[in-house]
Protein backbone atom coordinates (compact mmCIF):
# COMPACT_ATOMS: atom_id res chain seq x y z
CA UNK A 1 0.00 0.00 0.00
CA UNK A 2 1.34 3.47 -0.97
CA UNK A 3 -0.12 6.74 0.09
CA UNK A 4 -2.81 8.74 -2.19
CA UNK A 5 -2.29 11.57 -3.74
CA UNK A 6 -3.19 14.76 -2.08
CA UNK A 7 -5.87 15.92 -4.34
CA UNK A 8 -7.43 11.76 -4.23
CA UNK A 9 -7.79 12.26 0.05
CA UNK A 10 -11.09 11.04 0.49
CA UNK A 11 -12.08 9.46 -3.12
CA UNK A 12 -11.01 6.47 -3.08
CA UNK A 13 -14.47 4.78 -3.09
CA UNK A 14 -15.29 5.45 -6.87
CA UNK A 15 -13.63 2.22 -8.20
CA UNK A 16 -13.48 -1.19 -6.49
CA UNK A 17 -9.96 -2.05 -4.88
CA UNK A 18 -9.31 -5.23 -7.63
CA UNK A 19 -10.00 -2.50 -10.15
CA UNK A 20 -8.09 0.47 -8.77
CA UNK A 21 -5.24 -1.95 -8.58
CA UNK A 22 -5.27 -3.76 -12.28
CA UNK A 23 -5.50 0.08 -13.47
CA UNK A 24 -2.55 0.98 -11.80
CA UNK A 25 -0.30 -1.93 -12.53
CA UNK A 26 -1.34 -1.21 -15.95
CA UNK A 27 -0.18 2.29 -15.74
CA UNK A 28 2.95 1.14 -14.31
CA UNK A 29 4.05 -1.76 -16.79
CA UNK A 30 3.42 0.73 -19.48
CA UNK A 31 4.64 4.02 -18.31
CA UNK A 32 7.93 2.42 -16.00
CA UNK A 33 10.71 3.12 -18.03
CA UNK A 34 9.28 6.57 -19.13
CA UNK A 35 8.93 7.44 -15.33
CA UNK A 36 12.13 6.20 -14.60
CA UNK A 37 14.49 9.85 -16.58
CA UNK A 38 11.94 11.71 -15.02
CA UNK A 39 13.03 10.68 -11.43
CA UNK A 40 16.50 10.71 -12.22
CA UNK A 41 15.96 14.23 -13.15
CA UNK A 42 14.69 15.15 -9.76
CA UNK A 43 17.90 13.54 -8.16
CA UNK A 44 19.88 15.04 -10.25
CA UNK A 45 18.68 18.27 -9.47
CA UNK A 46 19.23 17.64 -5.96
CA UNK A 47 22.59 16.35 -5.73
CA UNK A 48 24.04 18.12 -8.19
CA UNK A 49 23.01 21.34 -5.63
CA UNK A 50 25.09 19.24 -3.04
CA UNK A 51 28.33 19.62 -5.47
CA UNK A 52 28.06 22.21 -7.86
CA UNK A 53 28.77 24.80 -4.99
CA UNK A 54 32.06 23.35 -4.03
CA UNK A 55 33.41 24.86 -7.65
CA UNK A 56 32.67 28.37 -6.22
CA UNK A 57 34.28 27.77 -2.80
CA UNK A 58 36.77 30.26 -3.71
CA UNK A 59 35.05 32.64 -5.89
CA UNK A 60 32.80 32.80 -2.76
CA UNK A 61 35.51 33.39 -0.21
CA UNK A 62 37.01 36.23 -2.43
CA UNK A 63 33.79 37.78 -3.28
CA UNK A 64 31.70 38.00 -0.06
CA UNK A 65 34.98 36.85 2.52
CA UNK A 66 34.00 33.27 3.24
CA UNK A 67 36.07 31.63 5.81
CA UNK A 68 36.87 28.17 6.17
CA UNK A 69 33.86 28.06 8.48
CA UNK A 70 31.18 30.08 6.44
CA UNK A 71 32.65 27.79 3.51
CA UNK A 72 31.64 24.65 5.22
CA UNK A 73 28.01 26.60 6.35
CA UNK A 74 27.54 27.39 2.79
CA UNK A 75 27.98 23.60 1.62
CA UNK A 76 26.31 21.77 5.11
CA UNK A 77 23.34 24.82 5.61
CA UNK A 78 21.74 22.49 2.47
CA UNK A 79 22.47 19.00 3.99
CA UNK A 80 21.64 19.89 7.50
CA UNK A 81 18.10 20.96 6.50
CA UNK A 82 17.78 17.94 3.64
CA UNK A 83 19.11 15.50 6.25
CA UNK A 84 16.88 16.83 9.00
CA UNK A 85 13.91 16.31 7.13
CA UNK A 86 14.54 13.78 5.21
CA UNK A 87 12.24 11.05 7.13
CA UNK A 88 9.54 14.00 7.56
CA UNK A 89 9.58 14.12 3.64
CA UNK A 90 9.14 10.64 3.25
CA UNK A 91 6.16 10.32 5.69
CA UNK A 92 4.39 13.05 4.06
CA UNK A 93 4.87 11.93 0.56
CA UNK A 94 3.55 8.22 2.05
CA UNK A 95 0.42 10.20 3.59
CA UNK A 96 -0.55 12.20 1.11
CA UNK A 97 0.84 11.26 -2.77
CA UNK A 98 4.66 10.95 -3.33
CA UNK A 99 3.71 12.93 -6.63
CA UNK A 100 1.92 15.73 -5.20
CA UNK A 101 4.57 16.16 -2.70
CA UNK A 102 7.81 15.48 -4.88
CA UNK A 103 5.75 18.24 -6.94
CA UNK A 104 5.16 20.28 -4.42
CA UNK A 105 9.08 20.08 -3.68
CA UNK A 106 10.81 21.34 -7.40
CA UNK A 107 8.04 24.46 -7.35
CA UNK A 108 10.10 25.41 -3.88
CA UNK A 109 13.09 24.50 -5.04
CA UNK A 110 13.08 27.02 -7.49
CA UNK A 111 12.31 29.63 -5.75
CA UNK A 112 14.53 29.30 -3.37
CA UNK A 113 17.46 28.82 -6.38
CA UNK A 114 16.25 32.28 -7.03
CA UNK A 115 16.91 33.34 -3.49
CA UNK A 116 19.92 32.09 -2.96
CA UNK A 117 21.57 33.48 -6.58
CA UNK A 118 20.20 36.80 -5.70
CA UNK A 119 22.23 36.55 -2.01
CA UNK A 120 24.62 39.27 -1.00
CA UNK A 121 26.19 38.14 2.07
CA UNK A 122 27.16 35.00 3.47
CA UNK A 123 24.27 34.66 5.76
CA UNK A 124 21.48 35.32 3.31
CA UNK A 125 23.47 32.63 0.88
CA UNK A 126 23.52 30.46 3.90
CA UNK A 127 19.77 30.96 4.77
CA UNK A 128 18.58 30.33 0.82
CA UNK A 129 20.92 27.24 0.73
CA UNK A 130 18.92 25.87 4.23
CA UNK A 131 15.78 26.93 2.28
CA UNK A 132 16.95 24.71 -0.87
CA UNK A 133 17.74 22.07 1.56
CA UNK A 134 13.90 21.41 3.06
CA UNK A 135 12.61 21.51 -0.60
CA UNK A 136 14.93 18.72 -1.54
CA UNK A 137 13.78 16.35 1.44
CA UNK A 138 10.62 16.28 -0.11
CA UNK A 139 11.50 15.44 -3.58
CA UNK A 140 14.59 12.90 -2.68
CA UNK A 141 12.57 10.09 -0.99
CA UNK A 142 9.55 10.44 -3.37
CA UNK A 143 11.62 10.01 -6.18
CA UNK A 144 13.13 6.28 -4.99
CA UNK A 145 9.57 5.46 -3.59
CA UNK A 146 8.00 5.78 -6.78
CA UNK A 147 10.36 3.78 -7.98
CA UNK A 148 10.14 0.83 -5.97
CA UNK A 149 6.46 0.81 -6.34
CA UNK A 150 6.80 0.87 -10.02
CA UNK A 151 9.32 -1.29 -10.34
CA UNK A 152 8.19 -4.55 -8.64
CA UNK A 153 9.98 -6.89 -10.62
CA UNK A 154 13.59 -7.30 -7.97
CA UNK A 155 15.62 -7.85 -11.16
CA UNK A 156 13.85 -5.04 -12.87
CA UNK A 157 14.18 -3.19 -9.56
CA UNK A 158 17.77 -3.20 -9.28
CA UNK A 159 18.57 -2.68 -12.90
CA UNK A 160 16.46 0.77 -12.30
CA UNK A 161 18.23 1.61 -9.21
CA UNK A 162 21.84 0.78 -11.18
CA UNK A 163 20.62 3.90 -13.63
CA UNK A 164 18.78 5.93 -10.92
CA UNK A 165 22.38 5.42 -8.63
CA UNK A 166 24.78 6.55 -11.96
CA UNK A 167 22.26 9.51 -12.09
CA UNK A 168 23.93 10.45 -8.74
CA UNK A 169 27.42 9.97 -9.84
CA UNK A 170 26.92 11.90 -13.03
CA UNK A 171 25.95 14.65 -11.05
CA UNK A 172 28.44 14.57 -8.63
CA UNK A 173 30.90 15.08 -11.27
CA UNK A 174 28.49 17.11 -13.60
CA UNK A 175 28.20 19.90 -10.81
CA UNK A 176 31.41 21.51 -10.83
CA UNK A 177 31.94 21.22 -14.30
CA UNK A 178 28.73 23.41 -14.90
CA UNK A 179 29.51 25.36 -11.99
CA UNK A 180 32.97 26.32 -13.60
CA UNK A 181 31.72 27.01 -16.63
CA UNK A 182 28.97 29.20 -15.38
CA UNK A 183 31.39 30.98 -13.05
CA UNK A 184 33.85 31.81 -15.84
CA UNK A 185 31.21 34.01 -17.45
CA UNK A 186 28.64 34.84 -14.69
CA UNK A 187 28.99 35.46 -11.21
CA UNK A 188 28.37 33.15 -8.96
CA UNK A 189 24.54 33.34 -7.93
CA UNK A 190 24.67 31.62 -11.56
CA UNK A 191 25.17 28.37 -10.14
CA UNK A 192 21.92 28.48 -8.47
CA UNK A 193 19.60 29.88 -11.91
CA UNK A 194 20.54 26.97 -13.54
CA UNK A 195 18.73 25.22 -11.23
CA UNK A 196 15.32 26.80 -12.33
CA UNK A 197 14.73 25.27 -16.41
CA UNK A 198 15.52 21.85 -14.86
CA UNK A 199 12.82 22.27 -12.52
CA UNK A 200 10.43 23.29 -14.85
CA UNK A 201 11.55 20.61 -17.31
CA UNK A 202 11.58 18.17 -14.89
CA UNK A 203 7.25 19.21 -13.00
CA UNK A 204 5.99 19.09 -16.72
CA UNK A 205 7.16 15.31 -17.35
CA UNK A 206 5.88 14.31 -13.67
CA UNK A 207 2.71 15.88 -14.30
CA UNK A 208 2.20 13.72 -17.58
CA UNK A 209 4.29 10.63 -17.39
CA UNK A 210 3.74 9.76 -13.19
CA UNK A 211 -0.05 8.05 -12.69
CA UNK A 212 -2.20 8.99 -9.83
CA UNK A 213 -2.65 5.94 -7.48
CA UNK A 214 -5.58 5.54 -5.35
CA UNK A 215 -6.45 3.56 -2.51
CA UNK A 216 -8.53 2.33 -0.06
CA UNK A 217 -7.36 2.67 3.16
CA UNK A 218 -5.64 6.22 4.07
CA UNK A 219 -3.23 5.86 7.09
CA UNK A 220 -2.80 8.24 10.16
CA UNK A 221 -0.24 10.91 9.99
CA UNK A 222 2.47 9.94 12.49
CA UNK A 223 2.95 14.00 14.05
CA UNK A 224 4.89 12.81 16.87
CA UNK A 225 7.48 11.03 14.78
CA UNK A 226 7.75 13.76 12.06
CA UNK A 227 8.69 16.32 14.86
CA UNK A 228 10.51 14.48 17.33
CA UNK A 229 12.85 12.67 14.44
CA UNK A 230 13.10 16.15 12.37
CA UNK A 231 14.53 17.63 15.75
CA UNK A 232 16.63 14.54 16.48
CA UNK A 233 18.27 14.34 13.57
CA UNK A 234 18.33 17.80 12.90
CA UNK A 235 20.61 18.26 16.48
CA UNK A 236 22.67 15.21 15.51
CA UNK A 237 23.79 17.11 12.00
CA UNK A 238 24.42 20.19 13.77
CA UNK A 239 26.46 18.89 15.65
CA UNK A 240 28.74 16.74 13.37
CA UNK A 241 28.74 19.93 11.49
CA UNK A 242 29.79 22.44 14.42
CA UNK A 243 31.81 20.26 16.50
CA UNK A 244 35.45 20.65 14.67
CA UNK A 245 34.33 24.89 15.50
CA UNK A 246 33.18 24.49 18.74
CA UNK A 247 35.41 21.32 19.78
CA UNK A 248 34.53 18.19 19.83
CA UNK A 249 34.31 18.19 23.80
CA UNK A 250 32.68 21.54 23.89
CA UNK A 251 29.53 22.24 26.48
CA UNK A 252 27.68 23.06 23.00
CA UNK A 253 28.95 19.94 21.25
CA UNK A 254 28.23 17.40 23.91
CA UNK A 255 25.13 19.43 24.40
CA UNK A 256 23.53 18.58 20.93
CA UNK A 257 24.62 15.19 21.22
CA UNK A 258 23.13 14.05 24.44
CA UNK A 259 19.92 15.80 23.30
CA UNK A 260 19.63 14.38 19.76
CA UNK A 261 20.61 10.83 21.36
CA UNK A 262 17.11 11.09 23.95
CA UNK A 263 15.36 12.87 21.27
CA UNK A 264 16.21 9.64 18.56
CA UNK A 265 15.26 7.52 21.63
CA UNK A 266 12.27 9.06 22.37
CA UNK A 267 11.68 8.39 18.36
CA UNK A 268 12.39 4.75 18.45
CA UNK A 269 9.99 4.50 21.81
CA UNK A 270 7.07 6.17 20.24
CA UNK A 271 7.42 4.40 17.26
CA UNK A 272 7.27 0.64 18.53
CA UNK A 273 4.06 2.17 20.34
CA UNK A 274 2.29 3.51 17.78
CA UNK A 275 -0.35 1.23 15.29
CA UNK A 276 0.67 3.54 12.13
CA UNK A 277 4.62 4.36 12.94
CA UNK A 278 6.10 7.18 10.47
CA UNK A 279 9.18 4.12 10.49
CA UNK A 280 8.72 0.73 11.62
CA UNK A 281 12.25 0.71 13.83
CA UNK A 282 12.67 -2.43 14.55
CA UNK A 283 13.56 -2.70 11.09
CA UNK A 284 16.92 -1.74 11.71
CA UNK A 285 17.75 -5.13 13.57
CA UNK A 286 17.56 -6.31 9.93
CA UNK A 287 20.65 -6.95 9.00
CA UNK A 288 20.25 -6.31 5.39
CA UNK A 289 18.56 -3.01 5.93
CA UNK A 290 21.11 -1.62 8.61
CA UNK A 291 24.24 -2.90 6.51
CA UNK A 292 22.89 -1.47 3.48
CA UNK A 293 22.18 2.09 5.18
CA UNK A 294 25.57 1.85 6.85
CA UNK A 295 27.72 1.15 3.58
CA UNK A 296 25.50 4.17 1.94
CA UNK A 297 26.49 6.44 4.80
CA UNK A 298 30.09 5.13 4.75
CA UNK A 299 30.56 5.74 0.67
CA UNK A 300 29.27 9.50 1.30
CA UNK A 301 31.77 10.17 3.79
CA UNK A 302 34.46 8.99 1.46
CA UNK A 303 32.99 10.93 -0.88
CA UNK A 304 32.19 13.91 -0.48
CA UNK A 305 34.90 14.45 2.35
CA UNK A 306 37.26 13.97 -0.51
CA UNK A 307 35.50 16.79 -3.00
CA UNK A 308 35.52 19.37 -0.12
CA UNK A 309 39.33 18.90 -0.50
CA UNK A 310 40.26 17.44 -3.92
CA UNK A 311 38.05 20.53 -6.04
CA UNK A 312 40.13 23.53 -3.35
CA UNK A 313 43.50 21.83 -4.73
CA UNK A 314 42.86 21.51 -8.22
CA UNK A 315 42.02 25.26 -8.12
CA UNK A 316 44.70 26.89 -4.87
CA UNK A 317 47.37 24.18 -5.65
CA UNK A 318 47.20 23.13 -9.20
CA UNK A 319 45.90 26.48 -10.78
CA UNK A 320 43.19 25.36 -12.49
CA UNK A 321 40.50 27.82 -13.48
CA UNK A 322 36.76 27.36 -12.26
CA UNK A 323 35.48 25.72 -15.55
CA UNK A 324 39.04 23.62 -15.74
CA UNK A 325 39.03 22.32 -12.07
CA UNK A 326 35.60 20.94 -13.09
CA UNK A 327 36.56 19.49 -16.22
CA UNK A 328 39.23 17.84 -14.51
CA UNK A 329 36.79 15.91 -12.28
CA UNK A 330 34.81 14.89 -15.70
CA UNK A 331 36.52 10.97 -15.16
CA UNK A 332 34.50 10.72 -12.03
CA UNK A 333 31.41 11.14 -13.95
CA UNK A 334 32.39 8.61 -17.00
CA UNK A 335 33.43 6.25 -14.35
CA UNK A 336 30.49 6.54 -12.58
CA UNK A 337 27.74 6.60 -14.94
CA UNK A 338 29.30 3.54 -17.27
CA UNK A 339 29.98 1.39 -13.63
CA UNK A 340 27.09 2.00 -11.78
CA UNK A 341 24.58 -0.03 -13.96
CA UNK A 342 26.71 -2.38 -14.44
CA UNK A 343 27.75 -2.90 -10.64
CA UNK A 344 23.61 -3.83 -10.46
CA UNK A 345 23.86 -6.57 -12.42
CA UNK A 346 26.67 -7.85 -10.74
CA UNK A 347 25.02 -7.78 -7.79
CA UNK A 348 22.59 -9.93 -8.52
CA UNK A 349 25.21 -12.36 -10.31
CA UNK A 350 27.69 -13.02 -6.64
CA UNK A 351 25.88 -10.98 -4.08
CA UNK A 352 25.42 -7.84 -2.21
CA UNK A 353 27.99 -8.79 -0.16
CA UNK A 354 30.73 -9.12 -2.41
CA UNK A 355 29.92 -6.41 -4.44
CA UNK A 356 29.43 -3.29 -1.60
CA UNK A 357 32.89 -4.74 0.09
CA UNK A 358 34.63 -4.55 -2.82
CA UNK A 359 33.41 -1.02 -3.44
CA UNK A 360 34.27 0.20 -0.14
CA UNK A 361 37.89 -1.47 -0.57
CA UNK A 362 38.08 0.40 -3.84
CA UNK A 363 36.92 3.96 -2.24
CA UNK A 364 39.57 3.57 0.04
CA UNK A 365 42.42 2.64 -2.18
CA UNK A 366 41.77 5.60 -3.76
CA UNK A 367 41.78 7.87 -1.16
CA UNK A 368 45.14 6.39 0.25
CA UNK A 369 46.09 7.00 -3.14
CA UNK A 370 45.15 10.67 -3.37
CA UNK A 371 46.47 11.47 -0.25
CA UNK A 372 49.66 10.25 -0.74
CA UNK A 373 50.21 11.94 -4.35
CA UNK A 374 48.28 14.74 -4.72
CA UNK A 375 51.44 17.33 -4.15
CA UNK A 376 51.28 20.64 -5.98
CA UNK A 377 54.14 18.48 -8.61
CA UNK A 378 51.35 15.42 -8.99
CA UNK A 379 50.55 14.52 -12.53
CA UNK A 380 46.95 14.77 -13.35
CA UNK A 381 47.11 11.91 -16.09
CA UNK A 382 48.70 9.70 -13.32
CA UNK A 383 48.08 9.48 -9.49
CA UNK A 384 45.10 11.99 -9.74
CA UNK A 385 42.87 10.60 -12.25
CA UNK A 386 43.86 6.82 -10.62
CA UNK A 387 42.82 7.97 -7.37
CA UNK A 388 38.93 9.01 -8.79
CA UNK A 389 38.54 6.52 -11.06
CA UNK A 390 39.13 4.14 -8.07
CA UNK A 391 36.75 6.71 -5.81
CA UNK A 392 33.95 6.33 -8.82
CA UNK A 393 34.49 2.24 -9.20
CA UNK A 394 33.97 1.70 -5.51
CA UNK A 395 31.28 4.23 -5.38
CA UNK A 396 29.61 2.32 -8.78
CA UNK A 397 29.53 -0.45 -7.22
CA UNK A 398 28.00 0.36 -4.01
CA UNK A 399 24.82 2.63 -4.62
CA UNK A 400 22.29 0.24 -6.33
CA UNK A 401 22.97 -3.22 -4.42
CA UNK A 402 23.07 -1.03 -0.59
CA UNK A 403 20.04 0.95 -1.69
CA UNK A 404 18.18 -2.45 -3.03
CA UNK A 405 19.62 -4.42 0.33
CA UNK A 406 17.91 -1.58 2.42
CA UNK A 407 14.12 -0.84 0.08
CA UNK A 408 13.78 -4.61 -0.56
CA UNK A 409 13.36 -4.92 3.65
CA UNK A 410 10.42 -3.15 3.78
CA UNK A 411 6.35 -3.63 3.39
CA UNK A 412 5.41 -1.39 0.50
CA UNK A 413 3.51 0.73 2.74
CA UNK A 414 6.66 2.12 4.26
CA UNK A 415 8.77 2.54 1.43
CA UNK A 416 8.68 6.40 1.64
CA UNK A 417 9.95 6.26 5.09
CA UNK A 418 12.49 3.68 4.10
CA UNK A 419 13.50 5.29 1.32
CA UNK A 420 13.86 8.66 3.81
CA UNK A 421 16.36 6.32 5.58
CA UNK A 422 18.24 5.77 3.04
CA UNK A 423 18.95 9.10 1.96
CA UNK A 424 19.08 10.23 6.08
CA UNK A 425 22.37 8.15 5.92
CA UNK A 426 23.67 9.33 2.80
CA UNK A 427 23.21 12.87 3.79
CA UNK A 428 24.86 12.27 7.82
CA UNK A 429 27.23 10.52 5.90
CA UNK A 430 28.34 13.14 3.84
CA UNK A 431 27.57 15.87 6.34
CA UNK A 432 30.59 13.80 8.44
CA UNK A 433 32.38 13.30 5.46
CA UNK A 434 33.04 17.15 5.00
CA UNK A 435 32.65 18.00 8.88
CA UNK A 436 35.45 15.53 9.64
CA UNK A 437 37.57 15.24 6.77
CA UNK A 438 37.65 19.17 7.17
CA UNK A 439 38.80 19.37 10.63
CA UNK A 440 41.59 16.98 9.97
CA UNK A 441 42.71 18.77 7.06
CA UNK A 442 42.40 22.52 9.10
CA UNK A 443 44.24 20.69 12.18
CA UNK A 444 46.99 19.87 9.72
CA UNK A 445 46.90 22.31 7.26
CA UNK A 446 46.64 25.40 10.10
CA UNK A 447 50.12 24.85 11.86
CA UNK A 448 51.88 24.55 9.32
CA UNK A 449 50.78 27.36 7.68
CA UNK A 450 51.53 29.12 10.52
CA UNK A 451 55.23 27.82 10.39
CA UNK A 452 55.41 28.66 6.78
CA UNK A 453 54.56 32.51 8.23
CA UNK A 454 57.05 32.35 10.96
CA UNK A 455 59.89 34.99 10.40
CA UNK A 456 57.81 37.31 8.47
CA UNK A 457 56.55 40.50 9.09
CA UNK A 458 53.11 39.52 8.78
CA UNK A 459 49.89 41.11 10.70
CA UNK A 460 48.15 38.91 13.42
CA UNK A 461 45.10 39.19 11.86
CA UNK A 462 46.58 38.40 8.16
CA UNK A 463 48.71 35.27 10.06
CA UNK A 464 44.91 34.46 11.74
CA UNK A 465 43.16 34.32 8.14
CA UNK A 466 45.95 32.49 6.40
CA UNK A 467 45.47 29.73 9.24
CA UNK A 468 42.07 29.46 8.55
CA UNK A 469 41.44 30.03 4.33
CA UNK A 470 43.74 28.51 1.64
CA UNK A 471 42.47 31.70 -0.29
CA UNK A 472 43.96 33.99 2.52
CA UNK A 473 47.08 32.56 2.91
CA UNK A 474 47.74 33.05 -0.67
CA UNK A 475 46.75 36.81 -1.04
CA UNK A 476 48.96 37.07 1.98
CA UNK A 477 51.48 35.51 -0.38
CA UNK A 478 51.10 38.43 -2.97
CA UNK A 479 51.26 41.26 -0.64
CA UNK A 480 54.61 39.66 0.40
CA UNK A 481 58.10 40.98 -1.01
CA UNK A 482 58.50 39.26 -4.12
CA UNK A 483 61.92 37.77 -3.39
CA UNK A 484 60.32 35.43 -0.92
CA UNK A 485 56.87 35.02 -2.43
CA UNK A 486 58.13 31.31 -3.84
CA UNK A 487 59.35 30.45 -0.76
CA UNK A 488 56.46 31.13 1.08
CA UNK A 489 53.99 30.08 -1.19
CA UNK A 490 56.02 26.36 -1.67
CA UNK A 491 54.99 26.64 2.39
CA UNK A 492 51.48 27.09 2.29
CA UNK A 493 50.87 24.78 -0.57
CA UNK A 494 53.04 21.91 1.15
CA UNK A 495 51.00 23.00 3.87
CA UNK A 496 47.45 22.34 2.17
CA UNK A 497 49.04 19.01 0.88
CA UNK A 498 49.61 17.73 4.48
CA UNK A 499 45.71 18.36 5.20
CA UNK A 500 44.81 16.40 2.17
CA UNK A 501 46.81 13.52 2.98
CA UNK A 502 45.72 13.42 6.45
CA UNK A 503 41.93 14.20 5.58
CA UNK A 504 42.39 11.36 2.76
CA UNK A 505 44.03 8.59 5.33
CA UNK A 506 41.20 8.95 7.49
CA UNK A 507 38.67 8.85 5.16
CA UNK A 508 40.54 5.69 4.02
CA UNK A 509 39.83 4.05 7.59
CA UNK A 510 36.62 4.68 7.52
CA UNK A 511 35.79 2.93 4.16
CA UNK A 512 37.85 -0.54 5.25
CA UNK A 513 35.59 -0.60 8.53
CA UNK A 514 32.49 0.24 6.28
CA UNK A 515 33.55 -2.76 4.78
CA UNK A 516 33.98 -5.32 7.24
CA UNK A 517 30.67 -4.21 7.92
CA UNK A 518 29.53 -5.59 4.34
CA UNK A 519 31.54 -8.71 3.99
CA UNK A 520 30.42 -9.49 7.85
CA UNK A 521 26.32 -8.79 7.60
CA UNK A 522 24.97 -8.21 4.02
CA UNK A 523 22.99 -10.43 2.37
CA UNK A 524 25.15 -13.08 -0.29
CA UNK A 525 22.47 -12.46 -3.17
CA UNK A 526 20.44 -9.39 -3.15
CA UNK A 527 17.26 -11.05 -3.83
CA UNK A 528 18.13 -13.13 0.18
């Protein structure tokens, strides 16, 4: 059972239920593979809004004086309202019509694309991108509900999710290579105007292509869950987000910890007690289900941990111009949208198992390759294109068999709210990914910048900036005296390359543990 749409509430009597139902399998067999580039186009949209802003990480630190800090706002304002309300999005769209609501979601989205490219200051850019963020969790887990309920076939299934997975990985890469070239012409509110045609393009083929389902029975909306996980997870975010600012030990820290831990609790209590739960939790003691979320969350943290880094050194360290630092990350999307299909398939060939290990291996031979090449003298046709081809193969390989381990758990009346789970863990796993991978590149990239400073008659408050913004320390390089510009400028850039490498190790840890996690508890054979 999936939930009506909002304008069927209360007509679901006209037909009888056998009826209703042949009609819309009908409508399903015919229309599937015509619905299917229409919901790719909605995750596109929304992911490529996750990357395309790391291209202008510097154009926005020059033009409105984005710190390090305000950098990482401007990238997790978006995921720490799309993560946030991410299960909220999914029980609406199972209450009321996943394709009134994922509807409902690209009209908002445009508008507030509009608001954020017409931002003058960090905070209203911030503000718009948080704004972006709530529309998305709306449109995200409609998009991979409808899916599952048209696609009921499991083969069928996870041959769709292969293409609706590359759609991700194509974006990932097909963000900053817009971005750039948008930002070589326009400014940089640009990146976000783009976003409106797609929209448009993308609510006229839902409002042909996508049927209307009804049904008979219309559940209860679960209130309590909506607001007491929306606040849980909401705290949890904010706090993997603020805690390399405030410290990881910090009153404030702690604070949002401890209260998103007895608010999540409080979740998981109400929801065992109530007949019509927004998420069935005891779910989770699936393995399959709580494998597959895990290896989801882990490949995001690899992932976009490493662009936060990889697309600031391409353009501070190698040079590169907007438009070229995102042509240089065009591999990732060839990789990607070529692998991901085909890791599907294999799937269902040798196993989820397998597959998702061997992935998360991948991920994290390239990052321990990345980290240990990527110097300002690194070849780009060597270590650097190895490293993310190996990033995109693991990732390929991962997104459709986790995603199909965790949506082929659950009854089809809670696929909305499973499908919110699975995109909750993607987006706390890349939240992490760039909250952690960022502190361990500013604790190792801020001393020694400072050491590359010391003996130079340079301001406190220029020394301060440099510690904190690649982009400061290297205007502090050009106001230097040009006989020891080279030398300090070999020290800030040796600098940034001992924050990648230590940023990249990590993240390289965390993708073997994500998969002993696989080999130890998914399923052999997806369809298990």
């Amino acid at each position: 059972m999936t939930g009506p749409d909002i304008a069927e509430i209360g007509d679901t009597t006209s037909q009888a239920p056998g009826a209703t139902k042949d009609l819309a399998q009908h409508e399903h067999h015919d229309r599937r593979w015509l619905i299917l580039p229409v919901l790719c186009l909605s995750v596109f949209l929304v992911v490529v809004d996750n990357t395309i802003v790391n291209v202008a990480l510097p154009s926005l630190s020059r033009d409105l004086g984005a710190s390090n800090s305000a950098l990482q706002w401007i990238v997790d304002a978006y995921s720490l309202a799309f993560a946030g309300l991410l299960l909220a999005g999914g029980g609406v769209g199972d209450r009321f019509g996943r394709k009134g609501v994922m509807q409902a979601g690209l009209v908002f989205f445009g508008i507030f694309s509009v608001l954020a490219a017409m931002s003058h200051s960090t905070g209203q850019l911030i503000s718009a991108r948080a704004l972006m963020g709530v529309a998305a969790a709306f449109i995200f887990p409609a998009t991979l509900a409808i899916l599952t309920d048209i696609f009921t076939d499991p083969s069928e299934r996870q041959k769709a999710l292969g293409i609706w997975g590359a759609t991700s990985g194509i974006a990932v890469a097909f963000g900053p290579i817009t971005g750039g070239a948008l930002l070589e012409r326009f400014w940089y509110g640009s990146i976000f105007l783009v976003n409106v045609p797609i929209v448009v393009v993308t609510l006229i083929g839902g409002h042909f292509l996508i049927p209307k389902l009804e049904h008979s029975v219309v559940r209860r909306f679960d209130t309590r869950g909506v607001v007491v996980s929306t606040l849980g997870v909401t705290l949890l975010v904010l706090a993997i987000i603020q805690g390399p600012q405030w410290g990881w030990t910090s009153p404030a820290t702690l604070g949002c910890f401890a209260a998103a831990a007895v608010l999540l609790a409080l979740f998981t209590r109400l929801e065992l007690r109530t007949p019509e739960p927004l998420l069935d939790v005891r779910v989770f003691t699936v393995p399959r289900f709580s494998s597959g979320a895990v290896s989801i969350a882990v490949a995001f943290f690899c992932l976009f941990g490493f662009i936060f880094v990889i697309t600031q050194y391409f353009q501070f360290v190698k040079g590169y111009s907007t438009l070229s630092a995102g042509v240089h990350t065009l591999p990732f999307a060839i990789v990607a949208a070529v692998f991901t299909p085909i890791g599907a398939v294999l799937a269902l060939r040798v196993g989820t198992r397998l597959v998702v290990g061997a992935g998360l291996l991948l991920m994290g031979g390239g990052l321990v390759l990345a980290g240990l090449t990527s110097t300002p003298q690194a070849a780009y046709f060597g270590p650097v294109i190895t490293s993310m081809v190996l990033l995109a193969l693991g990732l390929s390989l991962i997104t459709a068999p986790a995603t199909e381990a965790v949506m082929g758990s659950l009854a089809a009346e809670q696929v909305g709210a499973g499908a919110a789970v699975n995109n909750t863990t993607r987006e706390l796993g890349g939240t992490l990914g760039v909250a952690v991978l960022g502190s361990v590149f500013a604790s190792a990239y801020g001393p020694r910048t400072l050491h590359a400073l010391a003996g130079y008659p340079v301001p406190a408050a220029a020394r301060e900036a440099a510690r904190q913004s690649v982009a400061a320390a290297l205007v502090v390089v050009g106001h230097a005296p040009s006989g020891v510009q080279p030398t300090i400028r070999t020290g800030v850039l040796d600098a940034f390359s001992s924050g990648l490498e230590a940023a990249c190790l990590v993240g390289a840890g965390v993708a073997v543990v994500g998969a002993i996690v696989a080999f130890a508890l998914l399923p052999g054979r997806s369809a298990e």
